[in-house]
Protein backbone atom coordinates (compact mmCIF):
# COMPACT_ATOMS: atom_id res chain seq x y z
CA UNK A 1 -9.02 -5.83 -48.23
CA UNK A 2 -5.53 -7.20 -47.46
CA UNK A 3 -4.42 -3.16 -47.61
CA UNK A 4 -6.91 -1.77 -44.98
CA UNK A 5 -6.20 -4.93 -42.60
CA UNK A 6 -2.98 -3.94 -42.43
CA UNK A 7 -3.66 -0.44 -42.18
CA UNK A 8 -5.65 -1.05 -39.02
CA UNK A 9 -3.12 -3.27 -37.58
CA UNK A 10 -0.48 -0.55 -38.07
CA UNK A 11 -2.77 1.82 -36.59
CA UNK A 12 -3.60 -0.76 -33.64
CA UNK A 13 -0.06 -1.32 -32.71
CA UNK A 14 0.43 2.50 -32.75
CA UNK A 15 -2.28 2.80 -30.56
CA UNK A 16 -0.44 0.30 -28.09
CA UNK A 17 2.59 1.94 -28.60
CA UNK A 18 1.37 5.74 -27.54
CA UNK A 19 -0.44 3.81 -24.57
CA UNK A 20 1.91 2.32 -22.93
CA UNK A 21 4.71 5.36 -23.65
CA UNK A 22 2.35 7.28 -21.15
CA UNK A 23 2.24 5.38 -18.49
CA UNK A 24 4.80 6.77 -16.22
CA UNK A 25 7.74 4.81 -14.61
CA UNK A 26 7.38 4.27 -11.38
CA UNK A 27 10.53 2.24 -10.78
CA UNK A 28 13.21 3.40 -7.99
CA UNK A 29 13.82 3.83 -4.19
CA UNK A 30 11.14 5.68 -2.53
CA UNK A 31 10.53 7.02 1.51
CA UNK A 32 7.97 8.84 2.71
CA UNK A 33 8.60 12.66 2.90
CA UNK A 34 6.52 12.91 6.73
CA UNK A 35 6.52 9.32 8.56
CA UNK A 36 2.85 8.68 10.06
CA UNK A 37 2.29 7.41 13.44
CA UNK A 38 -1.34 7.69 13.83
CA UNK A 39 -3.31 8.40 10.44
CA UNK A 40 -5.63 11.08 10.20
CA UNK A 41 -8.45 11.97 7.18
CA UNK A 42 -7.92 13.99 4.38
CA UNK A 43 -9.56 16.70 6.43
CA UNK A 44 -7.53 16.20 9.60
CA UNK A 45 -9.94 14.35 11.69
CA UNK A 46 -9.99 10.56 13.31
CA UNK A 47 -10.99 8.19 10.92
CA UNK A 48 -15.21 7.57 11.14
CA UNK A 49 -14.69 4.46 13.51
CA UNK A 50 -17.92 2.03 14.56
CA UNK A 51 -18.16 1.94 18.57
CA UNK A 52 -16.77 -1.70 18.82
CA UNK A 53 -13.88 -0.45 16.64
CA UNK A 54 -13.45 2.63 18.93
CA UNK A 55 -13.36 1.38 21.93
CA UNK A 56 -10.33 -1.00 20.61
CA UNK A 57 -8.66 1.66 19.43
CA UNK A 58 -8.74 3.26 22.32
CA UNK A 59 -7.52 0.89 24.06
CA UNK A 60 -4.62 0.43 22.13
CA UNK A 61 -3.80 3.97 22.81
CA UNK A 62 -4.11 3.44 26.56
CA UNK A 63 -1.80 0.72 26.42
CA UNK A 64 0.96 2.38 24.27
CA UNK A 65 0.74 5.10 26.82
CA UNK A 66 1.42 2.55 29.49
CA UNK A 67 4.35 1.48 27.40
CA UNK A 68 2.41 -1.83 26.86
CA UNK A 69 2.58 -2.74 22.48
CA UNK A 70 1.53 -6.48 22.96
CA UNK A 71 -1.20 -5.55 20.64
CA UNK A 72 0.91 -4.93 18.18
CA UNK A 73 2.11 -7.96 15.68
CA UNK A 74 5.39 -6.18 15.08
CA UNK A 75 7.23 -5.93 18.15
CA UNK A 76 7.01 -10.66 17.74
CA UNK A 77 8.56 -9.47 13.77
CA UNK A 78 5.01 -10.05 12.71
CA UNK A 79 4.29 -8.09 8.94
CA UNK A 80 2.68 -4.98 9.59
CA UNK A 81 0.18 -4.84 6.78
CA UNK A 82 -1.08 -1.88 4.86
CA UNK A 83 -1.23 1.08 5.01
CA UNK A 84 0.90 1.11 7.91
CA UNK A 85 3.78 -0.54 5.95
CA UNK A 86 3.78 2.63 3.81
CA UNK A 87 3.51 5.19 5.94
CA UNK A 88 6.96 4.23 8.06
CA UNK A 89 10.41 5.34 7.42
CA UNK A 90 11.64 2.43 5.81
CA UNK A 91 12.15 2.66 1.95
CA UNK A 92 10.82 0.59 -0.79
CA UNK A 93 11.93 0.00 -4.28
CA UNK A 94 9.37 -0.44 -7.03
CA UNK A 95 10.37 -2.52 -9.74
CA UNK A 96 7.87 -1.88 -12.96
CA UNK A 97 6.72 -4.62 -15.55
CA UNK A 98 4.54 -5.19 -18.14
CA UNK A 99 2.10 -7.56 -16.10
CA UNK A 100 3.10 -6.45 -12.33
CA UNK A 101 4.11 -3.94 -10.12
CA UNK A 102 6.83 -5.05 -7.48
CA UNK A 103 7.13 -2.93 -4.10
CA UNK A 104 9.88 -4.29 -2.64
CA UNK A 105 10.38 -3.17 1.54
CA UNK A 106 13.48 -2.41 3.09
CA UNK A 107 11.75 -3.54 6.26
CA UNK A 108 12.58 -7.03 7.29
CA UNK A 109 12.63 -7.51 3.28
CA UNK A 110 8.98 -7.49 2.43
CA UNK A 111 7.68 -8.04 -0.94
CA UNK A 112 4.53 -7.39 -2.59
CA UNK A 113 2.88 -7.39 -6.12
CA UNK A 114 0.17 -5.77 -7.79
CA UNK A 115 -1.04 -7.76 -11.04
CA UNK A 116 -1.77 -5.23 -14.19
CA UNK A 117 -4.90 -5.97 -15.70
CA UNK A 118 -6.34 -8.61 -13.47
CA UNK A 119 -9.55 -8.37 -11.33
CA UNK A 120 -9.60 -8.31 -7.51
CA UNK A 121 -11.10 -11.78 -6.62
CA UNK A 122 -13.27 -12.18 -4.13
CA UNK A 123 -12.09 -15.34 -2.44
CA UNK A 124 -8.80 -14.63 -1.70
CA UNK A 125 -7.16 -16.37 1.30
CA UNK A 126 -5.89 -13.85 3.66
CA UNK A 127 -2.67 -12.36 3.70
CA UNK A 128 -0.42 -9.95 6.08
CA UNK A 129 -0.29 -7.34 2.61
CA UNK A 130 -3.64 -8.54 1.24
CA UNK A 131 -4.16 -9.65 -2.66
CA UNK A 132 -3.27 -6.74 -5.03
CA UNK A 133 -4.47 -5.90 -8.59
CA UNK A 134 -2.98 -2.57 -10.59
CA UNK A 135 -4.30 -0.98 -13.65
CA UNK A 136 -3.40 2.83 -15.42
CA UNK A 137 -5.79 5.65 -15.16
CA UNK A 138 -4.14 7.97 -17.36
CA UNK A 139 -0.89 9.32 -15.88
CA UNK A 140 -2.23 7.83 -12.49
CA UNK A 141 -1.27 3.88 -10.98
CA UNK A 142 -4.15 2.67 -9.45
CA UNK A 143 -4.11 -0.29 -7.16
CA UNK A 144 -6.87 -2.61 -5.35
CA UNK A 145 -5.97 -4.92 -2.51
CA UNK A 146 -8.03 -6.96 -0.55
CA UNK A 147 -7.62 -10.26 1.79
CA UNK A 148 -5.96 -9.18 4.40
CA UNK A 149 -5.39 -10.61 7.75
CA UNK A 150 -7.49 -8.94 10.37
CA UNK A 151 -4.45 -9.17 13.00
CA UNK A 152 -2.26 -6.41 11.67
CA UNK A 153 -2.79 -2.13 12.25
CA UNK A 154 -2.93 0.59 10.06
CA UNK A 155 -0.87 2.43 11.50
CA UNK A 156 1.72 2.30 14.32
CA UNK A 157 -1.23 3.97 16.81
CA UNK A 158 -3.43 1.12 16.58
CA UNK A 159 -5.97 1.83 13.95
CA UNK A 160 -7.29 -1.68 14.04
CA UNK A 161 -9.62 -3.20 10.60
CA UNK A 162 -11.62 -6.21 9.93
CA UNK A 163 -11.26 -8.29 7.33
CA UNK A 164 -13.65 -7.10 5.37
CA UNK A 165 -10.91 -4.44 4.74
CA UNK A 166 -10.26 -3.13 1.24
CA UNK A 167 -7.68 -0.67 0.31
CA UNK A 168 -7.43 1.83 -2.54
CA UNK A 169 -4.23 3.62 -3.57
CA UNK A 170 -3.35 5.89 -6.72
CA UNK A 171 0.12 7.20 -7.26
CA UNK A 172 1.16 9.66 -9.27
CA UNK A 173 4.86 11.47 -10.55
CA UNK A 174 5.49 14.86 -9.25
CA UNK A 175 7.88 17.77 -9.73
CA UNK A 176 9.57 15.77 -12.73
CA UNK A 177 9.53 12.22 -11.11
CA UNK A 178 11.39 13.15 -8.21
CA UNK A 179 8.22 12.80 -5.66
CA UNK A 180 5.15 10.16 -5.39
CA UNK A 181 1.91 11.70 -4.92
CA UNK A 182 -0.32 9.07 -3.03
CA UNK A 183 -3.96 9.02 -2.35
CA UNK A 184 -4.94 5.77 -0.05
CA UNK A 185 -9.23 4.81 0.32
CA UNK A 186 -9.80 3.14 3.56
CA UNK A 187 -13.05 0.66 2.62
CA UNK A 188 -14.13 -1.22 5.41
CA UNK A 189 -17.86 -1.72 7.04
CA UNK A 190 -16.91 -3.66 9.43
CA UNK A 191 -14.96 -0.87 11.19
CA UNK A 192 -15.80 2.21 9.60
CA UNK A 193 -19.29 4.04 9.26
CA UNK A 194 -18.15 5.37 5.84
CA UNK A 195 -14.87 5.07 3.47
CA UNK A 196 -12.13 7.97 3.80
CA UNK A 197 -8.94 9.05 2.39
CA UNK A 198 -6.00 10.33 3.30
CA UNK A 199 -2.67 11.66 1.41
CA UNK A 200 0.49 10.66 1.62
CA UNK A 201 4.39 12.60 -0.32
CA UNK A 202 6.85 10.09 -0.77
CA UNK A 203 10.66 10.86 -1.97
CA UNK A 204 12.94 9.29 -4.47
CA UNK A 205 16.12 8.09 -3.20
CA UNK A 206 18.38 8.10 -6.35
CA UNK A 207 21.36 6.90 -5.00
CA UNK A 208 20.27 4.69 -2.20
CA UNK A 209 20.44 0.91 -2.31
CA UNK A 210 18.01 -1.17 0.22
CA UNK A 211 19.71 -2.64 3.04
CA UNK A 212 19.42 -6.35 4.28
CA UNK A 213 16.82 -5.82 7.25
CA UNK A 214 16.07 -8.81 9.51
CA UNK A 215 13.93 -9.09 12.41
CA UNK A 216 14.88 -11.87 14.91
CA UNK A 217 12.01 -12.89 16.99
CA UNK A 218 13.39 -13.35 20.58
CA UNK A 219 10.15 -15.51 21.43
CA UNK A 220 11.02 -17.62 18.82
CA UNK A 221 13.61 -18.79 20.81
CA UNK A 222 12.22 -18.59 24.48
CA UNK A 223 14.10 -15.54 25.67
């Protein structure tokens, strides 16, 4: 008995072992390959907005083309949530551990986690970058995020959400580690008639180091 107990715990840890030497690492500077402005479906179309949504988004676009971004949290140094905080020039470092993903952003320093192995709760308080949760699919990093603030875009257009928004994204290594593949689910029936995807490429940045990025709000200080 005291033989095949430790047989199976050999063959346990093994088990563990082989797991968690397949999970690919993730860690490293990253940008994305094609910055997006104003996000678009997997098949190329505008995202399957509800009228009330709509009609807000268009009117964000009407007021960009004036020149007019008050709508927009960023330009008062305001977070600017996800997706959009992906999909902009800025790099991010991901720092991999056992129990949590870090994305760290070069932009005005913003951090986020994503807890391995946890469930998404449902009553999160909201957040600019909304409660994450990570787990392995195979070769593939899948993370869930909800509780997000229903004040920030998701993208630099105005794609506007509710807080009833909840965002999928799986990441996976490509051409030997040297690019990101990513696959983001837009969940949200507040806004949207149905979910929908879109694809992102990212890069890694080998030799670059993130820079100290601040953003000074001028209406902090009444000017």
């Amino acid at each position: 008995m005291k033989h095949s107990r430790s047989a199976f715990l050999v063959l346990l840890l093994a088990a563990s072992a082989v797991a968690h030497a397949a999970q690919p690492d993730l860690s490293g500077v990253w940008s994305i390959a094609n910055p997006v402005d104003a996000i678009k479906t997997s098949e190329g179309k505008l995202p399957p907005l509800l009228p009330a949504a709509k009609a807000i988004y268009d009117q964000h676009l009407a007021a960009a083309a004036r020149g007019d971004r008050s709508f927009d949290g960023t330009t008062r140094c305001l977070p600017p949530g996800l997706p959009r905080l992906m999909l902009v020039s800025r790099p991010f470092e991901i720092l991999q551990r056992p129990k949590v993903i870090y994305f760290i952003h070069e932009l005005n320093r913003l951090p986020r986690r994503a807890y391995l192995g946890e469930p998404l709760p449902t009553d999160v308080d909201p957040h600019y970058l909304g409660y994450s949760v990570a787990r392995w699919e195979g070769e593939t990093l899948v993370i869930e995020s909800a509780g997000f603030e229903d004040g920030t875009l998701l993208d630099t257009a105005g794609l506007p959400h509710s807080d009833a928004l909840r965002l999928t994204e799986r990441y996976r290594l490509d051409r030997g580690g040297k690019r990101l593949q990513a696959v983001f689910t837009v969940e949200d029936a507040k806004t949207f008639s149905a979910p929908w995807s879109f694809k992102a490429e990212f890069v890694k940045r080998r030799d670059y180091e993130l820079r100290e990025n601040v953003c000074a709000d001028k209406l902090v200080a009444g000017q």
